[in-house]
C-alpha atoms as a PDB file:
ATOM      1  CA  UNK A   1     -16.626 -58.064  -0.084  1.00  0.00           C
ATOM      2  CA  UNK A   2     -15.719 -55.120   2.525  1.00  0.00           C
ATOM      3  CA  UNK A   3     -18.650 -52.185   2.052  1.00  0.00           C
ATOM      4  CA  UNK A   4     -18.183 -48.743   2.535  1.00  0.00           C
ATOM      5  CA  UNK A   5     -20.216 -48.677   5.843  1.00  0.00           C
ATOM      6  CA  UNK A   6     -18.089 -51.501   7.038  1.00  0.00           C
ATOM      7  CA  UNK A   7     -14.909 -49.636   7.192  1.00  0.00           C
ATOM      8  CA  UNK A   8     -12.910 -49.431  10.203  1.00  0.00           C
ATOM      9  CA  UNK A   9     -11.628 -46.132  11.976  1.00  0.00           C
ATOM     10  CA  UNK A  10      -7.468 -45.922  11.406  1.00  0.00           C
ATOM     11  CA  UNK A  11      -6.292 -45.653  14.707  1.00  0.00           C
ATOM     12  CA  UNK A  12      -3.284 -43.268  15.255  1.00  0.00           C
ATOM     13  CA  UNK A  13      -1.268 -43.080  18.563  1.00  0.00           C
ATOM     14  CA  UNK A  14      -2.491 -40.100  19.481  1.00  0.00           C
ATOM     15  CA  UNK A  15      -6.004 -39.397  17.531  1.00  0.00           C
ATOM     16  CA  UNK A  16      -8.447 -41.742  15.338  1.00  0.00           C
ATOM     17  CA  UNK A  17      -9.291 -41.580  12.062  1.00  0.00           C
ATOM     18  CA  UNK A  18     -13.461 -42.370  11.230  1.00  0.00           C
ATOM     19  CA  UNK A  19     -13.242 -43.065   7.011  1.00  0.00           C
ATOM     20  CA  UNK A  20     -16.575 -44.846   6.287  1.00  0.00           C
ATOM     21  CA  UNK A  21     -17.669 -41.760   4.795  1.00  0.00           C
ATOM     22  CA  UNK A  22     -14.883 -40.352   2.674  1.00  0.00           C
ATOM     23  CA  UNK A  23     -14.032 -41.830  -0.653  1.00  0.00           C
ATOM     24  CA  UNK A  24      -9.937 -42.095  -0.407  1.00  0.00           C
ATOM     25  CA  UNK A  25      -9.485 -43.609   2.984  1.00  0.00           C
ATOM     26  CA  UNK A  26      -5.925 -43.181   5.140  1.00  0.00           C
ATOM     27  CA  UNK A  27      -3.190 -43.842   2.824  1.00  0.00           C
ATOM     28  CA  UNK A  28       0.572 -43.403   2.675  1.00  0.00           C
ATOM     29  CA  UNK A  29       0.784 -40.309   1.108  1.00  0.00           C
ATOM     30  CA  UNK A  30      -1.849 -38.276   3.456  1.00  0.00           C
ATOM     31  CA  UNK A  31       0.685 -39.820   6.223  1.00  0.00           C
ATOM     32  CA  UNK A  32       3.686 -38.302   4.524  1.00  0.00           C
ATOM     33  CA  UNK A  33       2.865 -35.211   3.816  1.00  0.00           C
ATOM     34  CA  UNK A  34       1.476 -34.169   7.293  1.00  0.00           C
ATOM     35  CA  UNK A  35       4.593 -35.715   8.842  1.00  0.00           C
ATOM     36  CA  UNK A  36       7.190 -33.883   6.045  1.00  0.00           C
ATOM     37  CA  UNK A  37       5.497 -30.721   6.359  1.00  0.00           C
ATOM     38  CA  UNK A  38       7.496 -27.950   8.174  1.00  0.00           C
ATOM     39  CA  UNK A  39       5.468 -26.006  10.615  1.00  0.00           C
ATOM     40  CA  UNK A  40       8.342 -23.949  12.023  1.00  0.00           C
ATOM     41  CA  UNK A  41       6.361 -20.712  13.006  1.00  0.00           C
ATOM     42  CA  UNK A  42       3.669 -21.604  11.305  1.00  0.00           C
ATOM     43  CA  UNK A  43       0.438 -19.582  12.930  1.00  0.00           C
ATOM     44  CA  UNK A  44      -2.311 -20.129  10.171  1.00  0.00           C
ATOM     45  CA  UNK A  45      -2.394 -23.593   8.668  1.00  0.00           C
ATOM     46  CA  UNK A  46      -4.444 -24.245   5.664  1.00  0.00           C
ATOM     47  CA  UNK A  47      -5.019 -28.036   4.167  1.00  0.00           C
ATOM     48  CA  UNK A  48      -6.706 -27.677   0.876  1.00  0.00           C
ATOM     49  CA  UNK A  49      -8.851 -31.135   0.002  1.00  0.00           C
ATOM     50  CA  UNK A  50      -8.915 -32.197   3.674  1.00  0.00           C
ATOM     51  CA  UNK A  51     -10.957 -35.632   2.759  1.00  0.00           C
ATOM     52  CA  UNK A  52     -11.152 -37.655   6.186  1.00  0.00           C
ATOM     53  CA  UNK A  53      -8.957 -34.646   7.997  1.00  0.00           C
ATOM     54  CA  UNK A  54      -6.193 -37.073   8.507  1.00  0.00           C
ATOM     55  CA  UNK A  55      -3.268 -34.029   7.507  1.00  0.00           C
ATOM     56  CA  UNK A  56      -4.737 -31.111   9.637  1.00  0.00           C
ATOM     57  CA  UNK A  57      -5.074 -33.004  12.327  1.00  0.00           C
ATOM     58  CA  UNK A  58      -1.275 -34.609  12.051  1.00  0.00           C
ATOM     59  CA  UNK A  59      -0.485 -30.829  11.693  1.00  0.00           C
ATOM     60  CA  UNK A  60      -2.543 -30.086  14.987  1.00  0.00           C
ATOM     61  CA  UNK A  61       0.108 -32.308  16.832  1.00  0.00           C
ATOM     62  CA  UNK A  62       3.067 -30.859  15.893  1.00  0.00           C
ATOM     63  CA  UNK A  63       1.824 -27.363  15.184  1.00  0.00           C
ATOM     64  CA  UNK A  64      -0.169 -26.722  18.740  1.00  0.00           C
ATOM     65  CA  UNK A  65      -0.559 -23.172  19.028  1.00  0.00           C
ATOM     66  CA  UNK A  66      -1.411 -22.738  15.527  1.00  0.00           C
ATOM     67  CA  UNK A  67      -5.541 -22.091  13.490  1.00  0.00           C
ATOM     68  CA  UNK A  68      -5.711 -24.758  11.175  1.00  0.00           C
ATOM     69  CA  UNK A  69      -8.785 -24.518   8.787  1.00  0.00           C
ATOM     70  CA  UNK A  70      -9.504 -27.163   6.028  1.00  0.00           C
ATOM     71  CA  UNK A  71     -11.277 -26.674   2.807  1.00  0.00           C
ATOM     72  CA  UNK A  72     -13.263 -29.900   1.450  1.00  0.00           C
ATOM     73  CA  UNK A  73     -15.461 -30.140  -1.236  1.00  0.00           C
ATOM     74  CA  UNK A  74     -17.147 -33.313  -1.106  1.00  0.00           C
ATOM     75  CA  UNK A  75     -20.166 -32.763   1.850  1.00  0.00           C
ATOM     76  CA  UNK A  76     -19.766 -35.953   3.167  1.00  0.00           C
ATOM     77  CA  UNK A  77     -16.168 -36.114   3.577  1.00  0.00           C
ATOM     78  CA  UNK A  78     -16.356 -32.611   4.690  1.00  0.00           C
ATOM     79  CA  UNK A  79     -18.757 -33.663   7.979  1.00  0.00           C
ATOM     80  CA  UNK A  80     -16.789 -36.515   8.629  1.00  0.00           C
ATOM     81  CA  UNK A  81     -13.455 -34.378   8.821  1.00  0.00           C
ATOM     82  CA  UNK A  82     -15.612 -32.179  11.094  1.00  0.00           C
ATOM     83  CA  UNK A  83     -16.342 -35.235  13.226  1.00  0.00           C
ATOM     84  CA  UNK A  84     -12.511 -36.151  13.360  1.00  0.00           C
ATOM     85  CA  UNK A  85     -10.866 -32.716  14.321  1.00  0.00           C
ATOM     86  CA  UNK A  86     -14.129 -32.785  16.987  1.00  0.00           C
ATOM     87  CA  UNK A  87     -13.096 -35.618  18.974  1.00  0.00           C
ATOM     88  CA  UNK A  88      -9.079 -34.971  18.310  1.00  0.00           C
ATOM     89  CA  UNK A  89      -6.984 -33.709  21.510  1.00  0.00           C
ATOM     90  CA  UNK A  90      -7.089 -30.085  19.735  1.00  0.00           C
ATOM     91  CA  UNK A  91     -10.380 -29.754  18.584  1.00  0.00           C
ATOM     92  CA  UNK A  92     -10.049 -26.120  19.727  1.00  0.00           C
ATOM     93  CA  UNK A  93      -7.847 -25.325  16.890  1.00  0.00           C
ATOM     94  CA  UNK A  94      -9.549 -27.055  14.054  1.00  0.00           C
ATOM     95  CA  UNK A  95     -12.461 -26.152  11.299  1.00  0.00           C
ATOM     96  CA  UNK A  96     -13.540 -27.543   8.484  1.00  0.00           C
ATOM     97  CA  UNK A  97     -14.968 -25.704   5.725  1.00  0.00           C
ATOM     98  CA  UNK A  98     -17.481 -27.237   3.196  1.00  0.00           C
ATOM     99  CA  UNK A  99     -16.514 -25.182   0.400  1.00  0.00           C
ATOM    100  CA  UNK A 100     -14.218 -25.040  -2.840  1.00  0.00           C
ATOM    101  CA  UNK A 101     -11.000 -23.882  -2.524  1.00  0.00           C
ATOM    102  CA  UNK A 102     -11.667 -21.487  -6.025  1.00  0.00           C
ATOM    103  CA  UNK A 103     -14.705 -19.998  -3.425  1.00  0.00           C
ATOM    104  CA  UNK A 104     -12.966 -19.903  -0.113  1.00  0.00           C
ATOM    105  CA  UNK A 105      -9.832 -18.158  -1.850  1.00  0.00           C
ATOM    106  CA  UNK A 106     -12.479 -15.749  -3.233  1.00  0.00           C
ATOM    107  CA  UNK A 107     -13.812 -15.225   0.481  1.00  0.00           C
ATOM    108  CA  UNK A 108     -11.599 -15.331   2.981  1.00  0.00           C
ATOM    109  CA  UNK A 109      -9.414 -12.096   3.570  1.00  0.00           C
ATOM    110  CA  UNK A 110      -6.957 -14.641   5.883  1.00  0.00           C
ATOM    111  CA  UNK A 111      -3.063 -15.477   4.372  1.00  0.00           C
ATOM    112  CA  UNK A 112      -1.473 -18.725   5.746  1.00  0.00           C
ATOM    113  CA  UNK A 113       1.775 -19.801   6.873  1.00  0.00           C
ATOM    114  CA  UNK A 114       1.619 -22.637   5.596  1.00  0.00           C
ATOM    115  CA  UNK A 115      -0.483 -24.510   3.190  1.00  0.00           C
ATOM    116  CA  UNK A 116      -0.890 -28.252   2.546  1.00  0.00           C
ATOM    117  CA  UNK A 117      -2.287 -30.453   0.056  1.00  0.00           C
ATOM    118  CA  UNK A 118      -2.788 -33.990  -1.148  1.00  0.00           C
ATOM    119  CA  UNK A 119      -4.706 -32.915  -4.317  1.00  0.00           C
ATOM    120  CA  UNK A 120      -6.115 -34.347  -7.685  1.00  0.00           C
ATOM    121  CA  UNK A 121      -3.438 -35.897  -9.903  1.00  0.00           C
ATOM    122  CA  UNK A 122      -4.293 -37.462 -12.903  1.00  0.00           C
ATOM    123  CA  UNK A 123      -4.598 -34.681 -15.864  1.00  0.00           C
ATOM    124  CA  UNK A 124      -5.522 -36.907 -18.255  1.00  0.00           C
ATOM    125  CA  UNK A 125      -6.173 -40.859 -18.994  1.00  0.00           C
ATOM    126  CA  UNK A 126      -8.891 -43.189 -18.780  1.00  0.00           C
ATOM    127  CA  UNK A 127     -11.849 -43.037 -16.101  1.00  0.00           C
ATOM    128  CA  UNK A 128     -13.036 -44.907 -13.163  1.00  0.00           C
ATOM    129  CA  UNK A 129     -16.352 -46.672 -12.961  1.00  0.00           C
ATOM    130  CA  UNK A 130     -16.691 -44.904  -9.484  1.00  0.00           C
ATOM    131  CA  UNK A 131     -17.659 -41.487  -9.994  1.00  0.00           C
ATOM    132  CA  UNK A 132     -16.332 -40.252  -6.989  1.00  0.00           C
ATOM    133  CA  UNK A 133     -13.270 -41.339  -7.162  1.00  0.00           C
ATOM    134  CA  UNK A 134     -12.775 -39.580 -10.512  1.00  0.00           C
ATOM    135  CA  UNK A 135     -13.550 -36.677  -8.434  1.00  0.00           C
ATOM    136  CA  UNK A 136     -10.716 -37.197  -6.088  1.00  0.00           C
ATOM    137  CA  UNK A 137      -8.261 -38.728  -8.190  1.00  0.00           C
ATOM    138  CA  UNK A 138      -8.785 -36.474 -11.599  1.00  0.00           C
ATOM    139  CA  UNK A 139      -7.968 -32.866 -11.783  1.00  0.00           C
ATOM    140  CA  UNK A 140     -11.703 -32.107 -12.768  1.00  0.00           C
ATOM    141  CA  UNK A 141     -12.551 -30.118  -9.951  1.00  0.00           C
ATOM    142  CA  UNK A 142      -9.366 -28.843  -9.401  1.00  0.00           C
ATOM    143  CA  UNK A 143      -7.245 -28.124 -12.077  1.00  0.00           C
ATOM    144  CA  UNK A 144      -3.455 -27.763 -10.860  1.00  0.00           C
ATOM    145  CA  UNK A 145      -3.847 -23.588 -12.445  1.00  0.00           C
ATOM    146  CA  UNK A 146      -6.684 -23.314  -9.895  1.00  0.00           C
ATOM    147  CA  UNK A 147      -5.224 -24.518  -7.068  1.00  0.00           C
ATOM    148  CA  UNK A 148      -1.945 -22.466  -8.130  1.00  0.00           C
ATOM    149  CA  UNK A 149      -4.020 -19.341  -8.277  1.00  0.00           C
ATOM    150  CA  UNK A 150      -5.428 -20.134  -4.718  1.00  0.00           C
ATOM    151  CA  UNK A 151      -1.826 -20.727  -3.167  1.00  0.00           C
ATOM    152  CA  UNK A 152      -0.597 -17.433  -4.767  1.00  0.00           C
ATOM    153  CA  UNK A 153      -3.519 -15.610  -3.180  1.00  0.00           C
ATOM    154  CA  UNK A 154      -3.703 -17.490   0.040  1.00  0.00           C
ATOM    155  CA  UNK A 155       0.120 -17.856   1.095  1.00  0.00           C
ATOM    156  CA  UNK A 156       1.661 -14.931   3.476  1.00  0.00           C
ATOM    157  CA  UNK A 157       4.689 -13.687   2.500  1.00  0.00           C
ATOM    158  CA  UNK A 158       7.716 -15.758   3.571  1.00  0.00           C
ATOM    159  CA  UNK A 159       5.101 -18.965   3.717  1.00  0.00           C
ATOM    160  CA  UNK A 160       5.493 -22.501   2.431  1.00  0.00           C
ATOM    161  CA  UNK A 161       2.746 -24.801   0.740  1.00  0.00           C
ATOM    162  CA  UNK A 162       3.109 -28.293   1.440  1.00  0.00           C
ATOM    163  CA  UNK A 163       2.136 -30.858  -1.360  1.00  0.00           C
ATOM    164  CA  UNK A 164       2.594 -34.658  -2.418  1.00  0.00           C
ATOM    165  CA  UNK A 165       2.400 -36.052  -5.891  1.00  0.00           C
ATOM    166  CA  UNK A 166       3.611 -39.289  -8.011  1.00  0.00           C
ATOM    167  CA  UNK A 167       6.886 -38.180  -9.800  1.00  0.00           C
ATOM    168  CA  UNK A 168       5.953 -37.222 -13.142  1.00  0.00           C
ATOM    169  CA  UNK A 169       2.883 -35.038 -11.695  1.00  0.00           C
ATOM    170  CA  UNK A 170       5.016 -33.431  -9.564  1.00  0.00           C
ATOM    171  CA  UNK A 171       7.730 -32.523 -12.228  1.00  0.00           C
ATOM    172  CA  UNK A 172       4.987 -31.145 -14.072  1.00  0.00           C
ATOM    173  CA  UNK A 173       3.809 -29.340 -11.141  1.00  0.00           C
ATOM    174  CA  UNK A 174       7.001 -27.772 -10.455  1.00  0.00           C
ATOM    175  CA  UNK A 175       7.577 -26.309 -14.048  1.00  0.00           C
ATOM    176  CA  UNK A 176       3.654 -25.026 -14.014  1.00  0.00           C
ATOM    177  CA  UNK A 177       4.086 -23.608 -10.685  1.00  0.00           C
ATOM    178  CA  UNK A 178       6.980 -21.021 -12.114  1.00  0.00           C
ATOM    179  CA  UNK A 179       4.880 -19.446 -13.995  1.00  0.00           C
ATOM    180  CA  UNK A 180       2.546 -18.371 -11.288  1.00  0.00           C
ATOM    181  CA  UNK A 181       5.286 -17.180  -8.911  1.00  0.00           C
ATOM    182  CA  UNK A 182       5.793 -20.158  -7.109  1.00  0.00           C
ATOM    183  CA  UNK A 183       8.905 -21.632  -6.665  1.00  0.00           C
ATOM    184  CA  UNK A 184       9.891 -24.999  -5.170  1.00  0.00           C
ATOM    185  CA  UNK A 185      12.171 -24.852  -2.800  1.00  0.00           C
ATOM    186  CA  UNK A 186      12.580 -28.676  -1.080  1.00  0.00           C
ATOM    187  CA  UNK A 187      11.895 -31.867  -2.793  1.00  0.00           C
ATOM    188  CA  UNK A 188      11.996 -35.053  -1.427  1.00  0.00           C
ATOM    189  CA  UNK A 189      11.838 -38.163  -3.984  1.00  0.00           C
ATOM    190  CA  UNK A 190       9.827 -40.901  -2.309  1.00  0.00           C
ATOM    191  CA  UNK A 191      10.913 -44.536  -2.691  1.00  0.00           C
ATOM    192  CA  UNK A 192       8.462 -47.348  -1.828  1.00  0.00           C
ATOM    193  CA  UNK A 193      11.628 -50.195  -1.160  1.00  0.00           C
ATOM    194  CA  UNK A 194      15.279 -50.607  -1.254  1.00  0.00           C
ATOM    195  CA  UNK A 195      15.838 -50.877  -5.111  1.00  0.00           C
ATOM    196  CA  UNK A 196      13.024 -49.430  -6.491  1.00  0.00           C
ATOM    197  CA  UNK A 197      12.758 -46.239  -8.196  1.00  0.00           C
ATOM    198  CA  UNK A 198      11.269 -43.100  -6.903  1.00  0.00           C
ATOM    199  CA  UNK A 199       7.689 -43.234  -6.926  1.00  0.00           C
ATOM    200  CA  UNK A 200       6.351 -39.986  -5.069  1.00  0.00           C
ATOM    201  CA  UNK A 201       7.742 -36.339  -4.400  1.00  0.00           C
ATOM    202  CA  UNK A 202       7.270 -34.174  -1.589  1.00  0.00           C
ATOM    203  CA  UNK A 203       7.623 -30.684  -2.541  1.00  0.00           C
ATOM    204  CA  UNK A 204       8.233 -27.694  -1.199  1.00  0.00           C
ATOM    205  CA  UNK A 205       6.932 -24.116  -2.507  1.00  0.00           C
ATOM    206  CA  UNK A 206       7.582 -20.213  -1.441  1.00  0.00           C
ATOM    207  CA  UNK A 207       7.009 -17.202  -2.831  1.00  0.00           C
ATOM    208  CA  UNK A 208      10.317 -16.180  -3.443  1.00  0.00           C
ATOM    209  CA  UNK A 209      12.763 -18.002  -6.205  1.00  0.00           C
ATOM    210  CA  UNK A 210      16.303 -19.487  -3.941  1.00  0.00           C
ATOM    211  CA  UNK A 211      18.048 -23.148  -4.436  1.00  0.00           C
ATOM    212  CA  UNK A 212      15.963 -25.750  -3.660  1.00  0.00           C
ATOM    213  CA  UNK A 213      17.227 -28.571  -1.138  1.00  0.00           C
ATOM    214  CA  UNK A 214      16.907 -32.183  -2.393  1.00  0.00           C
ATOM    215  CA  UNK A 215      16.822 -35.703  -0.421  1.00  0.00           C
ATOM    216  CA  UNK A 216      15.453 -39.140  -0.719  1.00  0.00           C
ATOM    217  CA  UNK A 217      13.477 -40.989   1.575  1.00  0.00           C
ATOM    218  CA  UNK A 218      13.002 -45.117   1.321  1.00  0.00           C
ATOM    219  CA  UNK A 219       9.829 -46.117   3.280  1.00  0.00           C
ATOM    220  CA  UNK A 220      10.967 -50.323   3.052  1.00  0.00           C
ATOM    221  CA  UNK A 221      13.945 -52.286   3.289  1.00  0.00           C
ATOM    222  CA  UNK A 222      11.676 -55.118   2.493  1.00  0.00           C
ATOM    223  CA  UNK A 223       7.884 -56.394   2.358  1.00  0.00           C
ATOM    224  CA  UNK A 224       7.772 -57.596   5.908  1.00  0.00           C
ATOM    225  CA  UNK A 225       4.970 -56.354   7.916  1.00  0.00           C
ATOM    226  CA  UNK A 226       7.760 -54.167   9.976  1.00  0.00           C
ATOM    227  CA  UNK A 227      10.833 -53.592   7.370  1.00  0.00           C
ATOM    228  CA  UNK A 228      10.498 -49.918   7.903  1.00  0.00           C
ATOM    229  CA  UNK A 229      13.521 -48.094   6.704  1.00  0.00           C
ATOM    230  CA  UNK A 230      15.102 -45.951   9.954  1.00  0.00           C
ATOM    231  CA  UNK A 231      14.025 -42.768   8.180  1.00  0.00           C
ATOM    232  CA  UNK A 232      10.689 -43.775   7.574  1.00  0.00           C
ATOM    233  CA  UNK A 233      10.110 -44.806  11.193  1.00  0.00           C
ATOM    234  CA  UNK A 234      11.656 -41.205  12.445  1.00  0.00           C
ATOM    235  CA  UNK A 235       9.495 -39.028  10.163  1.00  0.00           C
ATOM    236  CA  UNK A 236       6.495 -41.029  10.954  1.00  0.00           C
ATOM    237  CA  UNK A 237       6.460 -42.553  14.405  1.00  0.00           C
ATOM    238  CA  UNK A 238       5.187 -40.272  16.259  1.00  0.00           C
ATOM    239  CA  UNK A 239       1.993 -40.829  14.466  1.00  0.00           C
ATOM    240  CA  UNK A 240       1.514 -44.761  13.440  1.00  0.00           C
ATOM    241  CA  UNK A 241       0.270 -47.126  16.155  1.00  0.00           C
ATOM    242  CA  UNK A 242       2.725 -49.716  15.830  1.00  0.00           C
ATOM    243  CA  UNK A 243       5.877 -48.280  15.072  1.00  0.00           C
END
């Protein structure tokens, strides 16, 4: 049985990614979200729940003129990120802070272009046997109002926040976020494989209420190790190792 200690770094093409200390390792929807995420003129970056760094850092590539901070609870996941945007190509324009985000919104007098997250999900059900899990994957520490109140203090005017959620969560999300202010304004309904149904969205937020632009995106046409769907393998190529 594979220990904590004995997991491997996730090599990207351009950056690695050290996980042995972080609870939810590289995934999927970390990958998606950095490589969705618009950073047209995006100056300050903000990625709220950072974990292993994995997003800020995909948003260092693209975005490489822009201050990206992070905001990570968990100690040891925040040193680790620390460690990661350290040895990235643009360490330069990467910190991590080892904070809330209810406390950093309380603190910091900076407003952010855009704004990221791969957040808590599950409102309700049953629990984990692994503690810390529960605190990633359950909205204990971050209730979806909190994080709503942080975006709506955090986000400049005419900025976007960035966030990726399993479908019904993200419906939910949507509705809640009206009545803070926050309107979506791109989703993007995730499909695992060819035939399946929609399993994910990637959504899309600003300040200001207009028609929001809709698409799907299919990751496989099949379960082979390299059945990547042609839009899957343009949004994220420029990031996996063997694609």
């Amino acid at each position: 049985m594979q220990t904590i200690s004995e997991v491997k770094p996730f090599q990207f093409k351009q950056f690695e990614i050290a996980q042995d200390r972080c609870t939810m390792k590289v995934g999927t929807d970390g990958v998606l979200l950095g490589a969705w995420s618009d950073t047209t003129g995006a100056g300050k970056i903000l990625d709220i729940g950072s974990g292993t760094g994995l997003i800020a850092i995909m948003l260092a590539q693209r975005a490489n003129a822009a201050t990206i901070h992070a905001v990570e609870i968990d100690e040891e996941a925040a040193g680790q990120a620390s460690e990661n945007m350290k040895n990235s190509p643009w360490a330069e324009q990467l910190t991590c802070f080892h904070t809330s985000i209810q406390d950093f919104a309380k603190q910091t007098r900076q407003h952010y272009d855009l704004i990221v997250s791969n957040p808590p999900f599950f409102s309700g059900g049953t629990f984990s046997s692994s503690q810390d899990k529960n605190s990633v994957r359950h909205t204990i520490k971050l209730p979806h109002g909190d994080l709503l109140s942080a975006i709506r203090t955090l986000l400049a005017p005419g900025g976007r926040f960035c966030m990726v959620l399993p479908q019904m969560e993200g419906l939910r999300f949507r509705e809640i976020a009206g009545n803070y202010g926050i309107f979506c304004s791109k989703m993007t309904e995730v499909i695992p494989k060819i035939g399946k149904p929609v399993e994910r969205l990637l959504l899309q937020f600003e300040l200001n209420r207009k028609p929001m632009e809709q698409s799907q995106l299919v990751i496989r046409v099949d379960d082979g190790p390299d059945d990547w769907t042609d839009a899957f393998r343009q949004l994220t190529g420029s990031y996996y190792l063997k694609m």
